[in-house]
C-alpha atoms as a PDB file:
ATOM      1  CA  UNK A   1       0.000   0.000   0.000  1.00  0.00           C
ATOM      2  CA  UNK A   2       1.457   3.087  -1.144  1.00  0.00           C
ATOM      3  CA  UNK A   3       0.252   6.641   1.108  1.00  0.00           C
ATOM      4  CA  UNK A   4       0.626   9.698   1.594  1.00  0.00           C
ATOM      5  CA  UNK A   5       2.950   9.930   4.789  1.00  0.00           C
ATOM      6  CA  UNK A   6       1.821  11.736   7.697  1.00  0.00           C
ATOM      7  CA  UNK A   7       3.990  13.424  10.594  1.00  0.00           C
ATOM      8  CA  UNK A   8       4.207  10.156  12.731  1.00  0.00           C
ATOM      9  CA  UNK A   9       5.817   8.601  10.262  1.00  0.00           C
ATOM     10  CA  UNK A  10       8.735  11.364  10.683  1.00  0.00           C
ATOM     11  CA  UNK A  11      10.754   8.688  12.879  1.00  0.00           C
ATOM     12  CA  UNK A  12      10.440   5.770  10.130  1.00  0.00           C
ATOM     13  CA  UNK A  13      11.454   8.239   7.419  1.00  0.00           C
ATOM     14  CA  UNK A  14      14.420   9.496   8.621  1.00  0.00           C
ATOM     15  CA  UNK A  15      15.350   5.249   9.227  1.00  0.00           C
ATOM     16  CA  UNK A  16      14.788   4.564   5.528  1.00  0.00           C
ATOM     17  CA  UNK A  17      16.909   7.777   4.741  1.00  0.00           C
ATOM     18  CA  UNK A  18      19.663   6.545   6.380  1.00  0.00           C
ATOM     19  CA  UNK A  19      19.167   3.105   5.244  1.00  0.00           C
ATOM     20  CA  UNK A  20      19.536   4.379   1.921  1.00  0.00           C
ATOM     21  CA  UNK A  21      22.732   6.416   3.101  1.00  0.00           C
ATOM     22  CA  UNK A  22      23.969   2.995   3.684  1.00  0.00           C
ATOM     23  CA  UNK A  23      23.006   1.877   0.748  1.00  0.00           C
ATOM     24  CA  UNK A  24      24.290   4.500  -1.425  1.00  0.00           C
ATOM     25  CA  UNK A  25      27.884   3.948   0.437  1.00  0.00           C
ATOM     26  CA  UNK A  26      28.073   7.216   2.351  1.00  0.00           C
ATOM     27  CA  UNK A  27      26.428   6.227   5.743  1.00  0.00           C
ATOM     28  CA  UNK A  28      28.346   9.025   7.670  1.00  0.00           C
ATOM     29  CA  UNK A  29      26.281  11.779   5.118  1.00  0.00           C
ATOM     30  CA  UNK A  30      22.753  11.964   6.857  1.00  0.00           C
ATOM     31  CA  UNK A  31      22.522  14.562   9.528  1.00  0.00           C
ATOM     32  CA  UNK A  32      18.825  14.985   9.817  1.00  0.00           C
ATOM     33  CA  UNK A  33      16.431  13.947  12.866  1.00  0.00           C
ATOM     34  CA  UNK A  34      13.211  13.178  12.859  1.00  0.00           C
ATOM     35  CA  UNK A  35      12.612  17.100  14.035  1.00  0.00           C
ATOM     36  CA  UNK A  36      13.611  18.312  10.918  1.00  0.00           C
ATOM     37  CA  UNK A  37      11.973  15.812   9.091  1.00  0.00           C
ATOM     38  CA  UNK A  38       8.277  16.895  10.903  1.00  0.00           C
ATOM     39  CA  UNK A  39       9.631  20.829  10.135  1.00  0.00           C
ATOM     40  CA  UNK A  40      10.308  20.825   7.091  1.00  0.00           C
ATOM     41  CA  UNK A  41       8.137  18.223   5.489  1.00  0.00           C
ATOM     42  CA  UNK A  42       4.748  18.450   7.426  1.00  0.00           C
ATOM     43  CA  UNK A  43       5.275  22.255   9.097  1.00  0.00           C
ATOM     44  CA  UNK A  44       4.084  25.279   8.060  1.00  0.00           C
ATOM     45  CA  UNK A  45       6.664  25.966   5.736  1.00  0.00           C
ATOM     46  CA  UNK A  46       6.910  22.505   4.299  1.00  0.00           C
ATOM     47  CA  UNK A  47       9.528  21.662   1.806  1.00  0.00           C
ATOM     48  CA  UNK A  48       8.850  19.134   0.639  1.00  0.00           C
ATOM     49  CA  UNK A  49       6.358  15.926   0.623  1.00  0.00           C
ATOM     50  CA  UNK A  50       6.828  12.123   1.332  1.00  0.00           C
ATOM     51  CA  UNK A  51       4.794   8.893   0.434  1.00  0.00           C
ATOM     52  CA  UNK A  52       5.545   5.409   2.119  1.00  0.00           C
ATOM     53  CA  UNK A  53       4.545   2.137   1.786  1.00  0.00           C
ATOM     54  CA  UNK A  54       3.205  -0.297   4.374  1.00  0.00           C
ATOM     55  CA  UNK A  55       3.532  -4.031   4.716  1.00  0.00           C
ATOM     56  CA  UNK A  56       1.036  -4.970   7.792  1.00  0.00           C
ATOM     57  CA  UNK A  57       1.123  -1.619   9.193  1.00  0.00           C
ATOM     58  CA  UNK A  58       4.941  -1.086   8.924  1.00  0.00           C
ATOM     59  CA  UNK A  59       6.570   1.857   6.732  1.00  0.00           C
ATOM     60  CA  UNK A  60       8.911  -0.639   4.544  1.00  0.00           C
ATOM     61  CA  UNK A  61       9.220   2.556   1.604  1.00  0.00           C
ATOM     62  CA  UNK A  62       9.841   6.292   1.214  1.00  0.00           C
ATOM     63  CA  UNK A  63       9.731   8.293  -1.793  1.00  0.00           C
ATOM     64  CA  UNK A  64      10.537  12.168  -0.620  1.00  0.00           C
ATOM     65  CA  UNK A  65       9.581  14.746  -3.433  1.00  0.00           C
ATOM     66  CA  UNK A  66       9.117  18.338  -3.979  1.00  0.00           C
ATOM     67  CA  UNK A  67       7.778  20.640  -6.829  1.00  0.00           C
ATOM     68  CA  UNK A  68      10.521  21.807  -9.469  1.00  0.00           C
ATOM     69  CA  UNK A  69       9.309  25.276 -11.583  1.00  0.00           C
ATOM     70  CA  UNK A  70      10.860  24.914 -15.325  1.00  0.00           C
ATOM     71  CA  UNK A  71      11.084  28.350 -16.919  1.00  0.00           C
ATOM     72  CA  UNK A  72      11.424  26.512 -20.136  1.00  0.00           C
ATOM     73  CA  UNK A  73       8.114  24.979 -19.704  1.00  0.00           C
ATOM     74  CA  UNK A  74       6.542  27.426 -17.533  1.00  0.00           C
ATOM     75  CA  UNK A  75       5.205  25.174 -15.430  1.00  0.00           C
ATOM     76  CA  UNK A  76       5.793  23.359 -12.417  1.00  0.00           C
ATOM     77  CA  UNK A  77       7.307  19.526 -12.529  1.00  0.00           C
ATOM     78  CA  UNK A  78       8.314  16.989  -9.455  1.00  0.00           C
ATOM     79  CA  UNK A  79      12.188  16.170  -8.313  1.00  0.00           C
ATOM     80  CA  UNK A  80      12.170  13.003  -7.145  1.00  0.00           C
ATOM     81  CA  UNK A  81      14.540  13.639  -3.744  1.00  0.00           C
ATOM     82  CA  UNK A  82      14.694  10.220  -2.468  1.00  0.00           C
ATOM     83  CA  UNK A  83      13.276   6.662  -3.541  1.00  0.00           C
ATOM     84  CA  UNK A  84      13.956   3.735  -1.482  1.00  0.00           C
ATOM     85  CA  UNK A  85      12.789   0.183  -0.108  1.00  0.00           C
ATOM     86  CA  UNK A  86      14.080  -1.999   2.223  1.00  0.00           C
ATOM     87  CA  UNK A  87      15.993  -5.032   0.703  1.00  0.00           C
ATOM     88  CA  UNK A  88      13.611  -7.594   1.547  1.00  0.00           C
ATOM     89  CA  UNK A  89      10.753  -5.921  -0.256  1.00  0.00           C
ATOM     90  CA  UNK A  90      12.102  -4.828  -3.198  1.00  0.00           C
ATOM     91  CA  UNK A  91      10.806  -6.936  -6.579  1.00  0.00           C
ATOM     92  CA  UNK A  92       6.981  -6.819  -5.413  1.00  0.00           C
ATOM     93  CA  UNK A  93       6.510  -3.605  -7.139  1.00  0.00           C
ATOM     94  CA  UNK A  94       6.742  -0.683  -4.597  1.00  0.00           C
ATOM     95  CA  UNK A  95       9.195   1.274  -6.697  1.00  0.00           C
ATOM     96  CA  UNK A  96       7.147   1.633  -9.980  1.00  0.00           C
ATOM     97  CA  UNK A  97       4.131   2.226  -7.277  1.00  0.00           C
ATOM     98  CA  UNK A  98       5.802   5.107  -6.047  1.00  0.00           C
ATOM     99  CA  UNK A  99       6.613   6.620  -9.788  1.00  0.00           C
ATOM    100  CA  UNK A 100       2.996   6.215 -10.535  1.00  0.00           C
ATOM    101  CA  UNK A 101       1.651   7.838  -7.842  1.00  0.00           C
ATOM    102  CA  UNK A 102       3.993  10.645  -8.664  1.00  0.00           C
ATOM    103  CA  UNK A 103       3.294  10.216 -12.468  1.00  0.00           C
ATOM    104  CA  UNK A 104      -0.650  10.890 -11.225  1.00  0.00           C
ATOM    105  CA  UNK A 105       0.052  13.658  -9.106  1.00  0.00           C
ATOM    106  CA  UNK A 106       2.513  15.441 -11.868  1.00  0.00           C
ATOM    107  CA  UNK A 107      -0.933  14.555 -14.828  1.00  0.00           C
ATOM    108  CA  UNK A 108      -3.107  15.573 -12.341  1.00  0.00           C
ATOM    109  CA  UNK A 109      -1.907  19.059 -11.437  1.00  0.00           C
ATOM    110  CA  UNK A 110      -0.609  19.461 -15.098  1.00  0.00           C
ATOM    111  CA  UNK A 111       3.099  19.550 -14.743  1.00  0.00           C
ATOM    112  CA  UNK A 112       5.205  18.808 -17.593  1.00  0.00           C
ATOM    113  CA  UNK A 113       8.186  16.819 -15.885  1.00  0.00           C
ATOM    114  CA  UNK A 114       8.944  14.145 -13.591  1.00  0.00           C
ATOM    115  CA  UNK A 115      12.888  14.253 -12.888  1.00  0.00           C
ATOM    116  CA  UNK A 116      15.457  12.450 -10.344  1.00  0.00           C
ATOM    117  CA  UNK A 117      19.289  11.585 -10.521  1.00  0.00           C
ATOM    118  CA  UNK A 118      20.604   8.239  -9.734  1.00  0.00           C
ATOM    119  CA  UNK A 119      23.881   7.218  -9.070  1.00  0.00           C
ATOM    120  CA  UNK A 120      25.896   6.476 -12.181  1.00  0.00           C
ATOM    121  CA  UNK A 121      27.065   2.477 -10.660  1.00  0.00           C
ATOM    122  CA  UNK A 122      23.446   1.493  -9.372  1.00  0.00           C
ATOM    123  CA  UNK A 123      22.454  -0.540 -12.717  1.00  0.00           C
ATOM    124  CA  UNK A 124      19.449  -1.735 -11.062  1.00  0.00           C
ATOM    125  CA  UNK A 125      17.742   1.726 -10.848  1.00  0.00           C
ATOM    126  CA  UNK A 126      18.786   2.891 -14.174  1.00  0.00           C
ATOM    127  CA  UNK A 127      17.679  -0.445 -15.849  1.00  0.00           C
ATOM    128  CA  UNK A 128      14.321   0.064 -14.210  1.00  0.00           C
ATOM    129  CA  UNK A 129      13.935   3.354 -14.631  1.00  0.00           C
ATOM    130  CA  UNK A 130      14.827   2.907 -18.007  1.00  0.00           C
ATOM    131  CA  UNK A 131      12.554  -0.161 -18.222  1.00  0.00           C
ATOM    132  CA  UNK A 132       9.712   2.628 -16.878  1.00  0.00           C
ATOM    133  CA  UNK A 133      10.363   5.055 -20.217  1.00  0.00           C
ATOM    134  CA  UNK A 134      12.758   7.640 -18.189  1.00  0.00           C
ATOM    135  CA  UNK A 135      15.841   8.857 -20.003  1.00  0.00           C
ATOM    136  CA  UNK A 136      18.971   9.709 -19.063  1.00  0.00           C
ATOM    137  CA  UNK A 137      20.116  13.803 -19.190  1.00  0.00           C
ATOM    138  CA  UNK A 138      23.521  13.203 -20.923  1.00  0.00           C
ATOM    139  CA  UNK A 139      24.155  16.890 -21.197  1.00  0.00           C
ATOM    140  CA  UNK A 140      23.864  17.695 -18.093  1.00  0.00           C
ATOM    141  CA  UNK A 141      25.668  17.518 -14.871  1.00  0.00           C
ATOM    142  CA  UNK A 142      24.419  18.065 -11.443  1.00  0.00           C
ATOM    143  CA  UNK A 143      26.502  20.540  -9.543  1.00  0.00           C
ATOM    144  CA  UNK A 144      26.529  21.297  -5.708  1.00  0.00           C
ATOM    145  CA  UNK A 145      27.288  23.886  -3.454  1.00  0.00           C
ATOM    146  CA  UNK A 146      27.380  22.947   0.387  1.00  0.00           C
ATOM    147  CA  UNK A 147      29.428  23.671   3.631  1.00  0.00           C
ATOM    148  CA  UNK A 148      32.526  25.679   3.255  1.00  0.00           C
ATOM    149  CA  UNK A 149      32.064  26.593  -0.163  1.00  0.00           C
ATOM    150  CA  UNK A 150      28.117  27.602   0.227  1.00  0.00           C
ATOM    151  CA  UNK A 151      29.362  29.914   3.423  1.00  0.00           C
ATOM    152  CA  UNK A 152      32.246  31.166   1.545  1.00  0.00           C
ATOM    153  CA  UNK A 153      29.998  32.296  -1.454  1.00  0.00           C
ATOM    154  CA  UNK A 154      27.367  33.741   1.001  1.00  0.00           C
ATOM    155  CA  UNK A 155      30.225  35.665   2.536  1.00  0.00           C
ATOM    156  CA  UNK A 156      29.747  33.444   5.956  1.00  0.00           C
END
């Protein structure tokens, strides 16, 4: 069952982010709590949005998204932040559940796009999500700012 997430699922979020951490071979990287996680995506302000999926009442998936704005299009899209599921339920079809939901929400609201990045090593998710229709960006190349270089630019 695929949901929208609610603020008590704040604490299980945050444990399939770092999972995923894990996963993605930089375990030491996640330095959010469960507080931030209720801030910024169920406060007033919210960032962002999360779905999860439940086996028997426990949260076993996250997908964490937020609305994109393309000034090419003109019109909103979704960025895919995060998309994970544990291990031993992975292959009963939570992942393209997740990118449909999304797909519907993007159709529904009448965005044009429906983007994400994925590690360049983790063939499974590119074969799937090229199995799904989704295309690489080959141009492009994602670029971050962060830490000493984001205070040093903001003259911090």
């Amino acid at each position: 069952m695929i949901r929208e997430a609610t603020v008590a699922d704040a604490g299980d979020i945050l444990r399939l982010v770092r999972e995923l951490a894990i996963y993605e071979r930089d375990p030491d990287a996640v330095v959010n709590t469960a507080e931030l996680v209720e801030r910024w995506l169920f406060g007033d302000d919210a960032a962002a949005s999360a779905l999860v999926a439940e086996v028997d009442g426990r949260v076993v998936g996250v997908a964490v998204w937020y609305r994109s704005y393309s000034t090419w299009t003109g019109v909103p899209g979704i960025y895919l932040e995060d998309l994970f599921v544990e291990p031993k339920h992975r292959g009963h079809g939570f992942g393209k559940a997740f990118l449909v939901v999304l797909a519907r929400i993007a159709l529904d609201r009448g965005y044009q796009r429906f983007e994400w990045v994925v590690l360049d090593w983790n063939t499974p998710a590119v074969e799937f999500y090229e199995a799904l229709g989704a295309r690489p960006m080959k141009q492009w190349s994602t670029y971050r700012l962060e830490g000493e270089g984001l205070a040093a630019l903001g003259g911090r």
